[in-house]
Structures are given as structure tokens and as C-alpha cells.
C-alpha atoms as a PDB file:
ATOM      1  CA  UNK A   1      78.920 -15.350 137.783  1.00  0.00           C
ATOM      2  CA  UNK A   2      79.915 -11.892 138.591  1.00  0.00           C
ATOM      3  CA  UNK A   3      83.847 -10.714 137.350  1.00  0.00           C
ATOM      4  CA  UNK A   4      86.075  -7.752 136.776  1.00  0.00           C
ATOM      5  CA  UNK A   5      88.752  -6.770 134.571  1.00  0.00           C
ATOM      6  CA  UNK A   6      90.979  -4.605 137.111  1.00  0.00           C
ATOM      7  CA  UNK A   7      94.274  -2.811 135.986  1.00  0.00           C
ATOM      8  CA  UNK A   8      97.448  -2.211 138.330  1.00  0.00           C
ATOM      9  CA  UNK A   9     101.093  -2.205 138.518  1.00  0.00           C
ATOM     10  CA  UNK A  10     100.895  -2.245 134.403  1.00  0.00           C
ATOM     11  CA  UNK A  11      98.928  -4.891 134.144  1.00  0.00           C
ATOM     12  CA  UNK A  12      95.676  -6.459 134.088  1.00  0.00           C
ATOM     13  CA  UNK A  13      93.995  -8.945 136.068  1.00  0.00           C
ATOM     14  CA  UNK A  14      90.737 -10.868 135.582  1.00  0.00           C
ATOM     15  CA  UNK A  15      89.404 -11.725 139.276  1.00  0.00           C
ATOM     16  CA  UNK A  16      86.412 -13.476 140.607  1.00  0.00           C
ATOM     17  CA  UNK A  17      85.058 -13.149 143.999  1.00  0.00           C
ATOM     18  CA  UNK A  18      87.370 -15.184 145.707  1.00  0.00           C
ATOM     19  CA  UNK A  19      90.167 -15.964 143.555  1.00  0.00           C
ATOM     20  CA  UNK A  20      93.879 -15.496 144.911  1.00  0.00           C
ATOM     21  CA  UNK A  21      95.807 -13.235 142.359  1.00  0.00           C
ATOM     22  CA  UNK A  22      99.797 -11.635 142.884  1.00  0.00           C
ATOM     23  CA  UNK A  23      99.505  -8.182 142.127  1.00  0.00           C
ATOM     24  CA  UNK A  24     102.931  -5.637 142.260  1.00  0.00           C
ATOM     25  CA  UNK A  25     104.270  -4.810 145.537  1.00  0.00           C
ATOM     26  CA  UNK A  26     101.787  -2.314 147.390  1.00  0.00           C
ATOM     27  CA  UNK A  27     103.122  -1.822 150.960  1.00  0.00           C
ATOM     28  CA  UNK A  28     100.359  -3.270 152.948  1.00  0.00           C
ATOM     29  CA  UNK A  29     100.523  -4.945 155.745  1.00  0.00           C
ATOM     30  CA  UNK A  30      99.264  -9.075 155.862  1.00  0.00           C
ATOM     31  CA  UNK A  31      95.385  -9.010 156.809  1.00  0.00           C
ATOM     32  CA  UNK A  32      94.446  -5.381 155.546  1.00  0.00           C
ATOM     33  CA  UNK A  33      92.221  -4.202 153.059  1.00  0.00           C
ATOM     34  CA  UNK A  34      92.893  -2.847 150.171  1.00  0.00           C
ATOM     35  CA  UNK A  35      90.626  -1.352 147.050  1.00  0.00           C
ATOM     36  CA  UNK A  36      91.283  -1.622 143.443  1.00  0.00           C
ATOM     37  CA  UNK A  37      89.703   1.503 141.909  1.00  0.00           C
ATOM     38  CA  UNK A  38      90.924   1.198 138.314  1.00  0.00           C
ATOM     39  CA  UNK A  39      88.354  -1.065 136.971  1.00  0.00           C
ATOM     40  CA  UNK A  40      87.951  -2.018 133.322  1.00  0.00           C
ATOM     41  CA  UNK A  41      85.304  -3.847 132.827  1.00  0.00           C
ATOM     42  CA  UNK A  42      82.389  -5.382 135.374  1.00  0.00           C
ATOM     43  CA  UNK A  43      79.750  -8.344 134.470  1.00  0.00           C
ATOM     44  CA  UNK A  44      77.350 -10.061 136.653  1.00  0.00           C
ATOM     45  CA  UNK A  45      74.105 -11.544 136.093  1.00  0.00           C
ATOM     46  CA  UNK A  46      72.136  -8.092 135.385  1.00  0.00           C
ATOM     47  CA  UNK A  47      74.746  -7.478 131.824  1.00  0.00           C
ATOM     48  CA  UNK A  48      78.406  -6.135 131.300  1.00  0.00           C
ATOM     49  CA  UNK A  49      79.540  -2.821 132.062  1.00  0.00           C
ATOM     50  CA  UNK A  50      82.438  -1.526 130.260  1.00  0.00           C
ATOM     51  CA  UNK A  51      84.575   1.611 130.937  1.00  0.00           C
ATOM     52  CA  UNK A  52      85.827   4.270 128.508  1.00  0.00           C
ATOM     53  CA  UNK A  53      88.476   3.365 130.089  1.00  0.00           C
ATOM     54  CA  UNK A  54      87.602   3.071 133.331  1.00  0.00           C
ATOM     55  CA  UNK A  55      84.285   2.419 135.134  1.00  0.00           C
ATOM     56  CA  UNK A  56      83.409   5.660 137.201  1.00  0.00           C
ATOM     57  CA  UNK A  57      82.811   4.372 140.599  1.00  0.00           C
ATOM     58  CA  UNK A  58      83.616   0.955 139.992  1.00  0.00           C
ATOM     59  CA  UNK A  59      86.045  -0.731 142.747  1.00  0.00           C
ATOM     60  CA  UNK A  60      87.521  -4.363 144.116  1.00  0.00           C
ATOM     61  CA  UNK A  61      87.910  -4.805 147.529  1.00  0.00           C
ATOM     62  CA  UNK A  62      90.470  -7.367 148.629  1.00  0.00           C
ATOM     63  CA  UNK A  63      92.459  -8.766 151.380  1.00  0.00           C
ATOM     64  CA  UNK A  64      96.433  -8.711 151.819  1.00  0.00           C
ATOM     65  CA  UNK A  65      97.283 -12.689 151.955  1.00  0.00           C
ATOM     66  CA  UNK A  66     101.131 -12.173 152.089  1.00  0.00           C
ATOM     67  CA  UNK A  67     103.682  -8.933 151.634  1.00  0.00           C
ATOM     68  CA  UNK A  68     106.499  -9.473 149.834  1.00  0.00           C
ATOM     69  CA  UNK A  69     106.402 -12.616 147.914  1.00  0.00           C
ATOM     70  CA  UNK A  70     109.372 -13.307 145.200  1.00  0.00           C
ATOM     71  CA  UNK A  71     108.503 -14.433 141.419  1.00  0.00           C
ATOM     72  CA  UNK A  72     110.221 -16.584 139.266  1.00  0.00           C
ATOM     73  CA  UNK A  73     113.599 -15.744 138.618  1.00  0.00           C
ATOM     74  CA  UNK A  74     113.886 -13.644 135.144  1.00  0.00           C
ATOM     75  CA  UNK A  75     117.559 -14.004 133.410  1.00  0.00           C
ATOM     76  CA  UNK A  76     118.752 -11.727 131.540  1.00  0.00           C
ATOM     77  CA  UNK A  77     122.097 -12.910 129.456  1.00  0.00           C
ATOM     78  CA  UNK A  78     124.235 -10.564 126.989  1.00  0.00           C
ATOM     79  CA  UNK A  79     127.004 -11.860 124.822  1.00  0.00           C
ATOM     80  CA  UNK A  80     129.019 -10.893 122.232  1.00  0.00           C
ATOM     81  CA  UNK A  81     130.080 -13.692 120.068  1.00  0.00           C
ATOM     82  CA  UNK A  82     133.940 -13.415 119.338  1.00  0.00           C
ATOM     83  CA  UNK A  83     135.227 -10.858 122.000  1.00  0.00           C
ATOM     84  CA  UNK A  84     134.629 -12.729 125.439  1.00  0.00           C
ATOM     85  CA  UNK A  85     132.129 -10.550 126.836  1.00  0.00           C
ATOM     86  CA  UNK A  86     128.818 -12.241 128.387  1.00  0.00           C
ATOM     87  CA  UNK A  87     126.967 -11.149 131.361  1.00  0.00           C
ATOM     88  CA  UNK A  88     124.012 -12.976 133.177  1.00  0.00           C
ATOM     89  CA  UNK A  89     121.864 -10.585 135.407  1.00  0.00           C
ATOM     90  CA  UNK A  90     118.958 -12.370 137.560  1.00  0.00           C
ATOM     91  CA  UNK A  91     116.146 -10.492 138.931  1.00  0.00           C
ATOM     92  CA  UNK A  92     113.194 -11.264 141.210  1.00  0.00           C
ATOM     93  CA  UNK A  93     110.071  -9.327 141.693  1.00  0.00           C
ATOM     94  CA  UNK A  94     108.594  -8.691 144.571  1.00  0.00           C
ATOM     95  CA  UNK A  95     104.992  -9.117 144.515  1.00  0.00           C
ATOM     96  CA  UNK A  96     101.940  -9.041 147.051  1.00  0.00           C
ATOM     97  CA  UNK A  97      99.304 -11.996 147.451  1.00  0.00           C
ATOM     98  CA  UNK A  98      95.882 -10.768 147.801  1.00  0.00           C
ATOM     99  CA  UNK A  99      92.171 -12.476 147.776  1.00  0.00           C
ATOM    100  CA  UNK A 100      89.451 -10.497 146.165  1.00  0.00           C
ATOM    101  CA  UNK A 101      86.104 -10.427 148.296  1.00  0.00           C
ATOM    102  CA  UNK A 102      83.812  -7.996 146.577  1.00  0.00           C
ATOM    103  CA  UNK A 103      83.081  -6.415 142.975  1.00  0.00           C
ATOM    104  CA  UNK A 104      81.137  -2.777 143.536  1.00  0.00           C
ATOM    105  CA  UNK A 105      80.216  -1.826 139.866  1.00  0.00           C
END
């Protein structure tokens, strides 16, 4: 069972060959490729690689499902209790749908 630890937009993702994550917004088009070069960590069958911090020459390839997806809805509400002030702010992130095909480590 081979996996990676990959890092982008901020965060971090644990992906499989295969798996379908939503990863920040990254301006490709639906059907391209795209490469994930920030790689954390890398195990497979043959041990675990891990990077200080990142794995020199270590990438993800993936596939662009869908552009421009929405998350949930985040709320943000402010109110000050005795001087009729409140404020509710929504926000959606966009985010891009991609399917990991293969781990290089």
C-alpha cells in the first residue's frame, strides 16, 4: 500500500493512488495534469521515506476532476451584547477536485 503526505494551499493531505481529494483553487483547467512537488512523507512496500521537510525529488501526479467547486458555507457572527451591534458574514471557498494517479518518491 503505497501513500504520501503532500502539503498545499496550507494544508496537508494524505492521498492514495486513486483517492479523490479538494485541494485550494489552482487554475487548471477540468482533465489536465497537475504535479504536487511538496511532498512530506512517501511509504510503499520497500519502507518510509521522510523529508527534512520535504522529499527532494519526490512528486504526485494528479488529474483536474472539477475547477471551481464551493465548500461548506463558514459563518462568521460578531455581537456585542448590550449596544445592538451584530454582524453575520458567510464565506465560501473555492476549491479544485482532483484524483491522484501516481506517487514518484
Amino acid at each position: 500500500m503505497a501513500y504520501a503526505i503532500i502539503q498545499t494551499g496550507g494544508r496537508q493531505f494524505r492521498v492514495q493512488p486513486g483517492d479523490v481529494v479538494d485541494v485550494e483553487l489552482l487554475g487548471a483547467e477540468a482533465g489536465q495534469k497537475t504535479s504536487f512537488d511538496e511532498v512530506l512523507l512517501a511509504a510503499d512496500d520497500s519502507g518510509v521515506k521522510i523529508g527534512t521537510p520535504l522529499i527532494k525529488g519526490a512528486s504526485v501526479k494528479a488529474e483536474v476532476i472539477e475547477e471551481g467547486r464551493k465548500a461548506p458555507k463558514v459563518v462568521s457572527f460578531k455581537f456585542r451584547r448590550r449596544k445592538g451591534y451584530h454582524r453575520t458574514v458567510g464565506h465560501r471557498q473555492k476549491l479544485t477536485r482532483v484524483k491522484v494517479g501516481e506517487i514518484l518518491a
